[in-house]
Protein backbone atom coordinates (compact mmCIF):
# COMPACT_ATOMS: atom_id res chain seq x y z
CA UNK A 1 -39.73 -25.21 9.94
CA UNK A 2 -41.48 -28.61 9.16
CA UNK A 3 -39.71 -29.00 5.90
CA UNK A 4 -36.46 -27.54 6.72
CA UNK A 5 -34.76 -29.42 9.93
CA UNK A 6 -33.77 -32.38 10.55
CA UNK A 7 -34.20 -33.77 13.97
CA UNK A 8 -37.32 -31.40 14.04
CA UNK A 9 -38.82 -31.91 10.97
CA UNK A 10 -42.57 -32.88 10.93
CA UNK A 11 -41.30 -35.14 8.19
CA UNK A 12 -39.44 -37.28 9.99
CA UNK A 13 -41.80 -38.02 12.85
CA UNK A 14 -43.11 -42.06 12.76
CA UNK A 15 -44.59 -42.80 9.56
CA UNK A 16 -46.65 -45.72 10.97
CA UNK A 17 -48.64 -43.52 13.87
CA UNK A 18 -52.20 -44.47 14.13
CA UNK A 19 -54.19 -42.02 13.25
CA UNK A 20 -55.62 -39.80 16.32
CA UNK A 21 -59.74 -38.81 17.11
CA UNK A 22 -59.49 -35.46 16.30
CA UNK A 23 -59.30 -32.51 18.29
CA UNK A 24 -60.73 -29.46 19.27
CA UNK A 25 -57.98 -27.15 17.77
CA UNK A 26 -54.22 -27.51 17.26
CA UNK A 27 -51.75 -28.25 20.15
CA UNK A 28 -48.40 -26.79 20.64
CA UNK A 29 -46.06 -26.61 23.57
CA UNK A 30 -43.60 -23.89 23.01
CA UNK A 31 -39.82 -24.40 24.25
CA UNK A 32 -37.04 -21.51 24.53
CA UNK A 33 -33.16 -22.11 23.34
CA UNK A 34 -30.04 -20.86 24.62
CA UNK A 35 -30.75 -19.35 28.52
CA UNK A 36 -29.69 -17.66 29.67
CA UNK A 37 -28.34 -15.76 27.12
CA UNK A 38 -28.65 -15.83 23.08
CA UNK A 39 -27.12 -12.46 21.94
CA UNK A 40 -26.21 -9.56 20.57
CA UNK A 41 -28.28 -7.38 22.54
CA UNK A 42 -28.92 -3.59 22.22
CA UNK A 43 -26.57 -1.55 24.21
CA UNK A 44 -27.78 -1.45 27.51
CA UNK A 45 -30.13 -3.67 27.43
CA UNK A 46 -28.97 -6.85 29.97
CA UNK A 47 -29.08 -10.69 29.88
CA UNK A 48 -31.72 -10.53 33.07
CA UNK A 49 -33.85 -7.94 31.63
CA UNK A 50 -34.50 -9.79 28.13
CA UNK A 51 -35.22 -12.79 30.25
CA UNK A 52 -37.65 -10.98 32.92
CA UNK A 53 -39.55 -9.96 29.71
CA UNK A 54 -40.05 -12.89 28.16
CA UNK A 55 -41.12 -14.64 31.44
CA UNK A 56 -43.86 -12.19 31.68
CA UNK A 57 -44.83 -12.59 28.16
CA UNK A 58 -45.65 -16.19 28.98
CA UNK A 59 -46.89 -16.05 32.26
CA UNK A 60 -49.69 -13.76 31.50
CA UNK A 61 -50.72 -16.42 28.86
CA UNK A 62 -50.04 -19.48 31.37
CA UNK A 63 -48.11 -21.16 28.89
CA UNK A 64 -46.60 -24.27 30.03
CA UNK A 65 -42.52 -23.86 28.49
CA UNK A 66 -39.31 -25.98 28.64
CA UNK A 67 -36.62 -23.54 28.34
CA UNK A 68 -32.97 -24.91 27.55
CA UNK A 69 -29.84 -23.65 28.80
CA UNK A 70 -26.31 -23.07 28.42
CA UNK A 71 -24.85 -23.39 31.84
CA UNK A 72 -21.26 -21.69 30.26
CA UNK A 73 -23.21 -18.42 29.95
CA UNK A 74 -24.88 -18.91 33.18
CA UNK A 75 -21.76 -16.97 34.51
CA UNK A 76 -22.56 -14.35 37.52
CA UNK A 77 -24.90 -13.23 39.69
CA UNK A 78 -27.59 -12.23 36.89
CA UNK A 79 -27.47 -14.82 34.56
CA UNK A 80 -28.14 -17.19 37.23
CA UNK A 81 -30.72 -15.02 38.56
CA UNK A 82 -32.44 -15.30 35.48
CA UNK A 83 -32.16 -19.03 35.60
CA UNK A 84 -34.08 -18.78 38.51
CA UNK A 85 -36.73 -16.83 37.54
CA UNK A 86 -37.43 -19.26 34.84
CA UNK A 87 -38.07 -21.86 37.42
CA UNK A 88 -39.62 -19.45 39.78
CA UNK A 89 -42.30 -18.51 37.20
CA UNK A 90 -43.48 -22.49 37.26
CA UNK A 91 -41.37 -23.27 33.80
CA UNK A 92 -38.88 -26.32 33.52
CA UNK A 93 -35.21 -25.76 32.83
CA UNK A 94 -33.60 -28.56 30.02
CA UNK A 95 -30.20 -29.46 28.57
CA UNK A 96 -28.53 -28.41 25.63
CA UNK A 97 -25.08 -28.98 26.70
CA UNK A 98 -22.69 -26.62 28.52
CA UNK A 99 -21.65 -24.43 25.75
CA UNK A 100 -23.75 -25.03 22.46
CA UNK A 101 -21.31 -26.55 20.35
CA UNK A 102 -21.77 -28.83 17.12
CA UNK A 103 -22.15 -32.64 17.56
CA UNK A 104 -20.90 -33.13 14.28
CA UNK A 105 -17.30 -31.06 15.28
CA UNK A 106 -16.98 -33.28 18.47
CA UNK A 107 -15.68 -36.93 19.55
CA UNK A 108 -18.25 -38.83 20.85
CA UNK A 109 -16.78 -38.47 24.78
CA UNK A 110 -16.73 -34.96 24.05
CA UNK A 111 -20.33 -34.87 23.47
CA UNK A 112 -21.10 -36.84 26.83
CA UNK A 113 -19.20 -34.39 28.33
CA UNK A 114 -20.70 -31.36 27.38
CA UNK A 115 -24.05 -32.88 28.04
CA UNK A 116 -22.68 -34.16 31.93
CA UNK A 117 -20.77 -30.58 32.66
CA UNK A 118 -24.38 -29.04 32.52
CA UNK A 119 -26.04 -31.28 34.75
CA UNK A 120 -24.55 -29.49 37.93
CA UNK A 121 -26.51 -26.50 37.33
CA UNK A 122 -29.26 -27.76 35.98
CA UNK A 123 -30.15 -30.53 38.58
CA UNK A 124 -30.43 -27.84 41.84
CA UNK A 125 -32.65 -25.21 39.81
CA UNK A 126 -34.69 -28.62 38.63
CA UNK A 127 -35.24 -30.33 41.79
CA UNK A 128 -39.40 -31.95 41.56
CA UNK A 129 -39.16 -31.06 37.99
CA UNK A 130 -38.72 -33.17 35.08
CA UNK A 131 -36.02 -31.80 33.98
CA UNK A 132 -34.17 -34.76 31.78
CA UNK A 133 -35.01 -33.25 28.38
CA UNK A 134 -32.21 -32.55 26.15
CA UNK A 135 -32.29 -30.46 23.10
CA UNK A 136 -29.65 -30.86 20.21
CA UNK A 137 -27.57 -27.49 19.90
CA UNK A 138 -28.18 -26.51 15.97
CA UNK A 139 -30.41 -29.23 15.93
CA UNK A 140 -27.19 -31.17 14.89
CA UNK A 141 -27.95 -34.81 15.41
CA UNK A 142 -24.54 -35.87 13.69
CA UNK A 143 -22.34 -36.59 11.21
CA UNK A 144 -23.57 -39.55 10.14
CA UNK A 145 -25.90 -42.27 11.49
CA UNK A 146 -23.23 -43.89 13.06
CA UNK A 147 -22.95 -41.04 15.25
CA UNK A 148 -26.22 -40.19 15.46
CA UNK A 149 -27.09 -43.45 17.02
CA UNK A 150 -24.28 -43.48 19.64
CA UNK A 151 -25.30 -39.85 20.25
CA UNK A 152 -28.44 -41.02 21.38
CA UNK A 153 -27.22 -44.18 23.27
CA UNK A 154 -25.52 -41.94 25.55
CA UNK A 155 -28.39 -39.52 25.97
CA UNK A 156 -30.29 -42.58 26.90
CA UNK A 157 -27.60 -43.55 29.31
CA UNK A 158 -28.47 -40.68 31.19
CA UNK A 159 -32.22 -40.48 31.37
CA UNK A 160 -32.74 -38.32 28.77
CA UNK A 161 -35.32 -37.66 26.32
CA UNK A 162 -34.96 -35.70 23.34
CA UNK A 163 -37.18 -32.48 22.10
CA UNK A 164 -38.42 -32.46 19.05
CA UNK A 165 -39.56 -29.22 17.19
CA UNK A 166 -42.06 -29.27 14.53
CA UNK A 167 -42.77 -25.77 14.29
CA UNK A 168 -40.38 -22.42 13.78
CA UNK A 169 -40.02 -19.10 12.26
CA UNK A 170 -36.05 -18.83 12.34
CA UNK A 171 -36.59 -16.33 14.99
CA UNK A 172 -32.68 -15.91 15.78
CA UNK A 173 -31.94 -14.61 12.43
CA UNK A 174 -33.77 -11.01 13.74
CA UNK A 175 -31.72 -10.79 16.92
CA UNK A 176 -28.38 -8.63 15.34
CA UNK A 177 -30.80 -6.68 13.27
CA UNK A 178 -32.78 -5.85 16.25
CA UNK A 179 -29.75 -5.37 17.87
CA UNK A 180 -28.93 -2.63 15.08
CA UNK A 181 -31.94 -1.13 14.94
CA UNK A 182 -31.98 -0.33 18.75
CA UNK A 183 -28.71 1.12 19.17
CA UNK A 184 -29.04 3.62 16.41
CA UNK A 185 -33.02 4.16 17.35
CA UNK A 186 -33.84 3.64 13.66
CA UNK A 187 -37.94 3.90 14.62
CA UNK A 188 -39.02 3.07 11.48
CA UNK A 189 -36.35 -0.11 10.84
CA UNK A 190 -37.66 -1.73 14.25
CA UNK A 191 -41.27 -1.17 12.34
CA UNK A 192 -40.16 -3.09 9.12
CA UNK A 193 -38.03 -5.71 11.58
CA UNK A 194 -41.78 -6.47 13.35
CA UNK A 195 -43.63 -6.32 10.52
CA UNK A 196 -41.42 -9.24 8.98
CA UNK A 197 -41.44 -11.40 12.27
CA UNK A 198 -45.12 -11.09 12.73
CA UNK A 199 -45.66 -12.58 8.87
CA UNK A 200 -42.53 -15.18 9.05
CA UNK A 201 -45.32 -16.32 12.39
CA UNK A 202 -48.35 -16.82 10.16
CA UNK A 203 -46.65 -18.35 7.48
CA UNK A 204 -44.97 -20.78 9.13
CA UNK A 205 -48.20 -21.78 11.04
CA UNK A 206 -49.74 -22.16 7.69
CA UNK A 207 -47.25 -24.14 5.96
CA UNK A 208 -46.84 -26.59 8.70
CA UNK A 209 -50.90 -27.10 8.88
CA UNK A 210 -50.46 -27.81 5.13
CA UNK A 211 -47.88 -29.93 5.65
CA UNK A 212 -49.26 -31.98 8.56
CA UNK A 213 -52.15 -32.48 6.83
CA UNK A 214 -50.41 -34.10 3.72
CA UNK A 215 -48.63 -36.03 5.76
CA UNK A 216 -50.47 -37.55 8.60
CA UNK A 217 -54.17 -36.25 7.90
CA UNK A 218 -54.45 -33.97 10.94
CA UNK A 219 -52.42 -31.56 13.42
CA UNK A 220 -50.14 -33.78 15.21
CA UNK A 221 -49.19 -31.56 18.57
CA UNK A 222 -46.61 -28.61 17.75
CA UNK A 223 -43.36 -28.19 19.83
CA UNK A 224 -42.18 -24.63 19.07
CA UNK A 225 -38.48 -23.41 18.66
CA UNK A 226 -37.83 -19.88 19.86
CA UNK A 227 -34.87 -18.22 20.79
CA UNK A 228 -34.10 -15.93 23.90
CA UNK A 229 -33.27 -12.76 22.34
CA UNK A 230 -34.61 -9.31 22.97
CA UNK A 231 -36.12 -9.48 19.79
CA UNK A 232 -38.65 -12.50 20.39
CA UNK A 233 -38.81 -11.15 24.13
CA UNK A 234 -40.14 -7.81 22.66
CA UNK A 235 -42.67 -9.56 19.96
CA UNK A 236 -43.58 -12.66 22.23
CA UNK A 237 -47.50 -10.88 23.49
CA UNK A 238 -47.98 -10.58 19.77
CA UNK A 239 -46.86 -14.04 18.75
CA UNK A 240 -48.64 -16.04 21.73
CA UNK A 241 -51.65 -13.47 20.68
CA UNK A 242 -50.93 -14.85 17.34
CA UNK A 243 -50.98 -18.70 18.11
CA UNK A 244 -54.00 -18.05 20.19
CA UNK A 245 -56.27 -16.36 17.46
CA UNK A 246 -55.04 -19.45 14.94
CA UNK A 247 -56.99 -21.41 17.63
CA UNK A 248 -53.82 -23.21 19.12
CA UNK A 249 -54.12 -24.24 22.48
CA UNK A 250 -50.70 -23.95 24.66
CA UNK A 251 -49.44 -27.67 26.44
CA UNK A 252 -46.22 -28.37 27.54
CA UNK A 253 -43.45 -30.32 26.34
CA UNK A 254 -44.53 -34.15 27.78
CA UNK A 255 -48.23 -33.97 26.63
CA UNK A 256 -47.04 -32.75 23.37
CA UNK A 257 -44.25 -35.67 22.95
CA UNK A 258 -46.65 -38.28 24.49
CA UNK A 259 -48.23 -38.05 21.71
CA UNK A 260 -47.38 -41.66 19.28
CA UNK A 261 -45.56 -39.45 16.47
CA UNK A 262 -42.79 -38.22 18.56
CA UNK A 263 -42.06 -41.70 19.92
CA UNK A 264 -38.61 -41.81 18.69
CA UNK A 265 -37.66 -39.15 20.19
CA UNK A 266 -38.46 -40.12 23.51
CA UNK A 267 -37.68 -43.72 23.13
CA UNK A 268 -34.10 -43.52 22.16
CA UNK A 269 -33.94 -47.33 22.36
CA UNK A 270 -35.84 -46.76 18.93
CA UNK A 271 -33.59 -46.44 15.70
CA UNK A 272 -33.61 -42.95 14.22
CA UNK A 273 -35.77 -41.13 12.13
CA UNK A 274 -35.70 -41.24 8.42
CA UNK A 275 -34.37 -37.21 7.20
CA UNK A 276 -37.60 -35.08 6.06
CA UNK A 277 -35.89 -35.04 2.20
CA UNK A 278 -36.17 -39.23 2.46
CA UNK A 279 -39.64 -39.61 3.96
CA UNK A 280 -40.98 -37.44 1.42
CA UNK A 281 -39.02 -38.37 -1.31
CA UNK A 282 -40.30 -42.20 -0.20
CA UNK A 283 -44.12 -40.67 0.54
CA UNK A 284 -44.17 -38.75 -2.56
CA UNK A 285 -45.09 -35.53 -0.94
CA UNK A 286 -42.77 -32.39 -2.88
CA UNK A 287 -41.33 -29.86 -0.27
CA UNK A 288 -40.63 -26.47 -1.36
CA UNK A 289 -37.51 -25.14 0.56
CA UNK A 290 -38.05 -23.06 3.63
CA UNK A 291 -38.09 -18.94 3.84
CA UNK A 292 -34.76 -17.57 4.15
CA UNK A 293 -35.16 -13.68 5.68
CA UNK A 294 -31.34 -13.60 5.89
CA UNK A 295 -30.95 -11.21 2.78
CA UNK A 296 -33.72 -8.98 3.66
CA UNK A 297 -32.85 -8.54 7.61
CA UNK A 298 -29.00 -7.36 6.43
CA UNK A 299 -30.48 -4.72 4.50
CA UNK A 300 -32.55 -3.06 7.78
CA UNK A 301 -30.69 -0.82 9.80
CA UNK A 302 -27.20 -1.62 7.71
CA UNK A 303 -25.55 1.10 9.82
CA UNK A 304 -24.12 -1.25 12.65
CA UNK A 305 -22.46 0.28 15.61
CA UNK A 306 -18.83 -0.68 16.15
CA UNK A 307 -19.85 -2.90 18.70
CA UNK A 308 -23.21 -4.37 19.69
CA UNK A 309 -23.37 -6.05 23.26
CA UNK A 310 -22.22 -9.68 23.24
């Protein structure tokens, strides 16, 4: 994940951070894309209950989380229930926008909009709560820099600050396989879809170490993409059990950004970062292109139902 985004990238955090008294372990505050719902899900299987899982997942480790949220899904009774429950478990509720759409296919005033059309629902369910983070939908900063300046002018017109992520597995690439898998109770495809997730964890804690290392000499704190899908809400005990034998210790989102290497990102006063593929170029540090699972997922459980729920 370090070497493949762009916002996110390790890579393209400051290059001129001091360097920190070390640490007893790794840091990493873990955040949670597109609430309250990122689908397909197995038929039968609701919005609520995929988000009542992974609340429980994380409470029972007392992991501090920013979740982020699409207020156009947030559409009934049970979606905003699950909202709800997100806050009622003790976890902050962010932005990123109304209805996930690509910076780079939108005007400028359409991007203030869809950041301003969330804030209705988000500002009641975040009362006491600092609740002014914003996370890019596709991690799509922009077009070009042109944009992606004004882009963050206007997100620091309205109090925001942006979250980073440093660390990622691509979880949302098992969530239609999963989906698959489940509806035509393929037992030992669900095996072979876990078995994949669990390793796509440990490597990618193990390349961004590496990476970190090269880079800045030392673990700078993690923030930590997932997605909320029933396929990360089934396998989150196992990858927080992960994260915990690795010796990571769980913050949350502003004690992992107050630290100096994530200062452009909550300073949006500050130019932008350089991309990952120009600081390294620039720092002389090779990066081998990220894991794709895409070709090996559409092989698991190819017999797809006519329709999966949406």
């Amino acid at each position: 994940m370090i070497r493949s985004l762009r916002l996110c990238s390790l890579v393209a955090l400051l290059a001129s951070c001091a360097t920190m008294q070390p640490q007893q372990g790794p840091e990493i505050a873990i955040t949670i894309d597109d609430l309250p719902v990122h689908a397909p899900y197995p038929r039968g299987l609701t919005p609520l209950a995929v988000n009542r899982e992974m609340i429980a997942a994380l409470r029972a480790e007392n992991a501090p989380v920013t979740a982020f949220v699409n207020a156009v899904n947030a559409k009934d009774a049970e979606t905003m229930e699950a909202l709800r429950e997100w806050r009622a478990a003790g976890f902050v509720l962010g932005n990123h926008t109304w209805s996930h759409r690509h910076l780079n296919e939108m005007t400028l005033a359409e991007f203030e909009d869809e950041v301003v059309k969330e804030e209705p629902v988000l500002e009641p369910l975040g009362a006491g709560t600092d609740w002014r983070w914003f996370r890019y939908p596709f991690l799509d900063e922009g077009k070009d820099e042109a944009q992606r300046i004004s882009a963050r002018q206007i997100l620091a017109k309205h109090g925001y600050r942006v979250s980073a992520v440093t660390t990622g597995f691509s979880d949302w690439a098992w969530t239609t396989a999963y989906a698959r898998c489940t509806a035509t109770q393929n037992v030992s495809g669900i095996a072979q879809l876990e078995r994949l997730y669990l390793a796509a964890v440990k490597m990618s804690i193990a390349d961004d170490h590496e990476t970190s290392h090269q880079l800045y000499g030392r673990d700078i704190p993690y923030v930590l993409l997932m997605h909320v899908s029933a396929m990360s809400a089934h396998m989150m005990p196992q990858v927080l059990t992960i994260y915990r034998n690795a010796g990571f210790r769980f913050v949350s989102l502003p004690q992992a950004e107050s630290d100096p290497a994530y200062r452009e990102y909550t300073d949006l006063r500050l130019p932008p970062p350089e991309s990952p593929a120009e600081l390294a170029q620039r720092r002389g540090v090779k990066l081998p292109p990220p894991p794709d699972y895409s070709a090996t997922l559409a092989t698991i459980c190819p017999e797809a139902p006519a329709a999966l729920n949406p």
